[in-house]
N, C-alpha and C. Protein backbone atom coordinates (compact mmCIF):
# COMPACT_ATOMS: atom_id res chain seq x y z
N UNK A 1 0.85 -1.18 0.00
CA UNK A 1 0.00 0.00 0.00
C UNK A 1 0.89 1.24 0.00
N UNK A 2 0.21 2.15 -1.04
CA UNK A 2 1.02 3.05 -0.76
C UNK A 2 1.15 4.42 0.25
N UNK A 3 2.31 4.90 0.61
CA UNK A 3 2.25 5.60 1.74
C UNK A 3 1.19 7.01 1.49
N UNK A 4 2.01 7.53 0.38
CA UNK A 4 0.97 8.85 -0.08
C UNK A 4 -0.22 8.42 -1.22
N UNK A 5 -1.06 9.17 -1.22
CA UNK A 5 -2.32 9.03 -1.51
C UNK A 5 -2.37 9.88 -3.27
N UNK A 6 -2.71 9.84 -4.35
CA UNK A 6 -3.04 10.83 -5.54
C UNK A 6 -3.88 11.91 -4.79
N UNK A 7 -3.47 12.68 -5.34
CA UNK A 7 -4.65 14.24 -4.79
C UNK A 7 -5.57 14.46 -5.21
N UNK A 8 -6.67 14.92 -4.44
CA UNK A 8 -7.90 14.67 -4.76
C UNK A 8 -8.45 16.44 -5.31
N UNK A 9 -7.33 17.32 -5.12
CA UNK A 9 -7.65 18.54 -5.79
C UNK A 9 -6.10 19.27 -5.52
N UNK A 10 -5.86 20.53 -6.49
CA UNK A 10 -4.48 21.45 -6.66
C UNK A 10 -5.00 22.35 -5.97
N UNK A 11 -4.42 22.20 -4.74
CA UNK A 11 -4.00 23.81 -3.75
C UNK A 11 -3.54 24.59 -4.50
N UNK A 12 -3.04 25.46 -3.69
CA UNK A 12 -2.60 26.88 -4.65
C UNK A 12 -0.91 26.04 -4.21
N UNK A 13 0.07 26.73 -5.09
CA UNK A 13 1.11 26.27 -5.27
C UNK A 13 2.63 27.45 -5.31
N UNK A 14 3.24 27.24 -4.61
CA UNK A 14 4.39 28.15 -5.32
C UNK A 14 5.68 27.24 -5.60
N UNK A 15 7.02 27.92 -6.38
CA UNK A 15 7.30 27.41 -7.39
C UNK A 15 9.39 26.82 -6.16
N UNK A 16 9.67 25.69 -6.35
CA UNK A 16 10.77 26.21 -5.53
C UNK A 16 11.91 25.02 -6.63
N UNK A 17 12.81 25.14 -7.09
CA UNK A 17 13.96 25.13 -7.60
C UNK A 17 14.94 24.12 -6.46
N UNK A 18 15.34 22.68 -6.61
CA UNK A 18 15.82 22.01 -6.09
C UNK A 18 16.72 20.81 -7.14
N UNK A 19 17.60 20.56 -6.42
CA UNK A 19 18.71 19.50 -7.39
C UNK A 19 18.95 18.25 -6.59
N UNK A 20 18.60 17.36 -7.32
CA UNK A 20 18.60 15.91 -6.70
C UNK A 20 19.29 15.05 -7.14
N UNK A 21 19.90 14.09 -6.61
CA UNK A 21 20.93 13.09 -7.54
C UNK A 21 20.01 12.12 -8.39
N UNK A 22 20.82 11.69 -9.39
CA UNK A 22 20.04 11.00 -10.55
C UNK A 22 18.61 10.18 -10.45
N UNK A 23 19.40 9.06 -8.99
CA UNK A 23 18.85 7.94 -8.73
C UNK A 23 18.09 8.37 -8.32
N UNK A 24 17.96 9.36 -7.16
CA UNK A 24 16.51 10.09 -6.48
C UNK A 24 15.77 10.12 -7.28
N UNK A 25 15.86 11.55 -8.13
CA UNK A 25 14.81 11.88 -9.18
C UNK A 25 13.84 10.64 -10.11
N UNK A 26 14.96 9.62 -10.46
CA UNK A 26 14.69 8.68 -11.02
C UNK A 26 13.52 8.24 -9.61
N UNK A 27 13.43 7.45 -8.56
CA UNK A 27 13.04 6.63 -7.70
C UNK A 27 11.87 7.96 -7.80
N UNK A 28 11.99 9.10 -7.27
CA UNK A 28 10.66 10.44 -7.66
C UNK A 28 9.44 10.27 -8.36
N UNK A 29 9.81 9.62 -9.96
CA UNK A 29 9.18 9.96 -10.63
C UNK A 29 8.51 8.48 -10.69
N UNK A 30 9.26 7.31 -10.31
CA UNK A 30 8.32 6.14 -10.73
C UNK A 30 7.56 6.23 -9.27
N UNK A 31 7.91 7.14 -8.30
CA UNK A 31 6.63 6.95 -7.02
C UNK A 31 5.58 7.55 -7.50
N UNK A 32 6.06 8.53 -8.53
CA UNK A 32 4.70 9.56 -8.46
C UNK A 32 4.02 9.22 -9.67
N UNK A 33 4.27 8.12 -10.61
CA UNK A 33 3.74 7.26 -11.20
C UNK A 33 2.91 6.31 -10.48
N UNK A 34 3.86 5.39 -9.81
CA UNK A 34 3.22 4.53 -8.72
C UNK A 34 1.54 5.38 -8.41
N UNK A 35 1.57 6.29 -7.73
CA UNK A 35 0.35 6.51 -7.14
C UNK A 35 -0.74 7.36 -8.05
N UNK A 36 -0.07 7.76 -9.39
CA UNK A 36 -1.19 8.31 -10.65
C UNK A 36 -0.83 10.26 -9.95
N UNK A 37 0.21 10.71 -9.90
CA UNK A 37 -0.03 11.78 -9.23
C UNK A 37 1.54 12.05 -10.15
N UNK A 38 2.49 13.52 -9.71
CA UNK A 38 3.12 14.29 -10.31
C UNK A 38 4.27 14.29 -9.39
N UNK A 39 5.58 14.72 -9.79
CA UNK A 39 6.57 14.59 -8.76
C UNK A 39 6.47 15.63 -7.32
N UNK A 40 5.80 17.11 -7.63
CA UNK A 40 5.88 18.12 -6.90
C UNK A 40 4.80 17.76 -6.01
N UNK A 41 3.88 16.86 -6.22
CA UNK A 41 2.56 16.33 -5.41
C UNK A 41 3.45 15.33 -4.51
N UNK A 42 4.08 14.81 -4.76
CA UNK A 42 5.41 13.69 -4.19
C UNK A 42 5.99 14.18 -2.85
N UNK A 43 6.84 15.45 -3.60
CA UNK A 43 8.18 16.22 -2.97
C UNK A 43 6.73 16.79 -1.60
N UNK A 44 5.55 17.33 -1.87
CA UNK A 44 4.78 18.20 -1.15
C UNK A 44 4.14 17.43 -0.18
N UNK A 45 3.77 16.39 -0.58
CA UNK A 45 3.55 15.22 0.32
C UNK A 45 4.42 14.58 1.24
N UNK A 46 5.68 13.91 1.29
CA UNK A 46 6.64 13.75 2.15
C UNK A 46 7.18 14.68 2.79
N UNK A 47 7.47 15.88 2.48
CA UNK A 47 7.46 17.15 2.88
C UNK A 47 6.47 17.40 4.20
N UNK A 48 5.15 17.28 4.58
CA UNK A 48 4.29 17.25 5.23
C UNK A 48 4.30 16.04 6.20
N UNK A 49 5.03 14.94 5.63
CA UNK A 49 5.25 13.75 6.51
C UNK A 49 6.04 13.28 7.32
N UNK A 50 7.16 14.29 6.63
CA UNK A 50 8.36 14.78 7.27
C UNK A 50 7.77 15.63 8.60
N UNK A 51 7.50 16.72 8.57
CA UNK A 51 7.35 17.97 9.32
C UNK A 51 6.30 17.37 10.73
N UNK A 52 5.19 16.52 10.18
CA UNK A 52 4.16 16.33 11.08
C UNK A 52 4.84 14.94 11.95
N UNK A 53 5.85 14.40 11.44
CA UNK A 53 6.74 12.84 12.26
C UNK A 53 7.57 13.74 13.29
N UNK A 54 8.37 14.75 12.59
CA UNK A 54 9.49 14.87 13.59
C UNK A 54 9.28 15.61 14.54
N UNK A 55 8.80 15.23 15.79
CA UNK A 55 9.18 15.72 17.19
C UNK A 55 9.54 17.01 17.84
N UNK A 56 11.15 16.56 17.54
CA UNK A 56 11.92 17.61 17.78
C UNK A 56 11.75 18.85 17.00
N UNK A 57 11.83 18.79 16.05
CA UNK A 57 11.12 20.10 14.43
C UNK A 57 9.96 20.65 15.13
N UNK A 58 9.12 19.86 15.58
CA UNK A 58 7.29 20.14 15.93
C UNK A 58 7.76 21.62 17.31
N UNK A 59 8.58 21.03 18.15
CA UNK A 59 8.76 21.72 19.62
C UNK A 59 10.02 23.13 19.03
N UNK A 60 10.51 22.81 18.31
CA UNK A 60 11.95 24.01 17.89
C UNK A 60 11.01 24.78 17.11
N UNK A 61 10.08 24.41 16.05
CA UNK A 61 9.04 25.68 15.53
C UNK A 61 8.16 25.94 16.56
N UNK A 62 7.74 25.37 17.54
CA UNK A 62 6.94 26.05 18.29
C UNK A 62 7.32 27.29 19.15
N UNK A 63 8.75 26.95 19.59
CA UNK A 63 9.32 27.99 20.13
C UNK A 63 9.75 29.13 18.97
N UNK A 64 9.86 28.80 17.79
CA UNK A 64 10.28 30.12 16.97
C UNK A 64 9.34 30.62 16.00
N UNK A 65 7.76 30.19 16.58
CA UNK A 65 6.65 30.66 15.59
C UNK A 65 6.36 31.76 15.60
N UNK A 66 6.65 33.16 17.06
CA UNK A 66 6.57 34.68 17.39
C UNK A 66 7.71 34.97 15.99
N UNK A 67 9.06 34.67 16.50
CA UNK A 67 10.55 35.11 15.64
C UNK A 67 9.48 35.02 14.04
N UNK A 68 9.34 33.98 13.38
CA UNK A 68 8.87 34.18 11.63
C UNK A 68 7.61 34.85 11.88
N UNK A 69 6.91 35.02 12.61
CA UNK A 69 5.41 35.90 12.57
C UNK A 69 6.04 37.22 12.31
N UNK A 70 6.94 37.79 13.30
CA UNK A 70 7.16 38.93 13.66
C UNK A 70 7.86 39.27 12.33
N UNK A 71 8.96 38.28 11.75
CA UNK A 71 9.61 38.87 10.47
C UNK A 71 8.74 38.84 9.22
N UNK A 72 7.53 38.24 9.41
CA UNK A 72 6.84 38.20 8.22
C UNK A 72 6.12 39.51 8.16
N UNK A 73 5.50 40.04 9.15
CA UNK A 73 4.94 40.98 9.47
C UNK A 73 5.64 42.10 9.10
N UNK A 74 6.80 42.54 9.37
CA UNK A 74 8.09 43.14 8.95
C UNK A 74 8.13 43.80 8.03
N UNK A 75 8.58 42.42 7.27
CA UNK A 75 8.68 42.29 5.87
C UNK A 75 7.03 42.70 4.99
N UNK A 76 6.05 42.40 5.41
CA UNK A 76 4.83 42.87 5.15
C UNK A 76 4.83 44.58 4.88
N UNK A 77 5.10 44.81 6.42
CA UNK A 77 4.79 46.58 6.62
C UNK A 77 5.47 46.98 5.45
N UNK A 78 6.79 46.41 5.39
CA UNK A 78 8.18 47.42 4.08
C UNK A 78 7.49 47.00 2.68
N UNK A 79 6.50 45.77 2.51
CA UNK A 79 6.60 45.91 1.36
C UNK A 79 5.11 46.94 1.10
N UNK A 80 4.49 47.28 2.27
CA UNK A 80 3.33 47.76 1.74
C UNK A 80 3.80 49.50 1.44
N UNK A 81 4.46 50.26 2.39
CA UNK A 81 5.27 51.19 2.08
C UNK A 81 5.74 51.75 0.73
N UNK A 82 6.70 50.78 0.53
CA UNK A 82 7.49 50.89 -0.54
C UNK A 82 6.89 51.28 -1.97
């Protein structure tokens, strides 16, 4: 059975630029075959399976969720300014 599921609809999406060794990409694309779905539905999916498993990640963003609020916000005000 497989771990990730085909998507049942396209979220909104943004675009991110990554380099993988051969064999990866290769093993990528027959998963995202495997399940009738696309590689970035793949990468976005383990990505999420990643983040929601690890523990330690879960408790280190919890403590630094004020720190990126506050810089997003920031970064918000300057760009509305500008």
């Amino acid at each position: 059975m497989a771990l990730l599921k085909a998507p049942s609809k396209q979220p909104k999406t943004t675009t991110l630029q990554v380099r993988l060794e051969e064999d990866l990409r290769h093993t990528l694309d027959r998963y995202a075959e495997f399940i009738g779905a696309n590689a970035s539905y793949v990468v976005s999916e383990a990505l999420r399976l990643l983040f929601r498993k690890d523990e330690e990640f879960k408790r280190w963003s919890a403590q630094h969720t004020n720190n990126h609020n506050q810089e997003q916000i920031q970064g918000d005000a300057l760009t509305k300014t500008a």
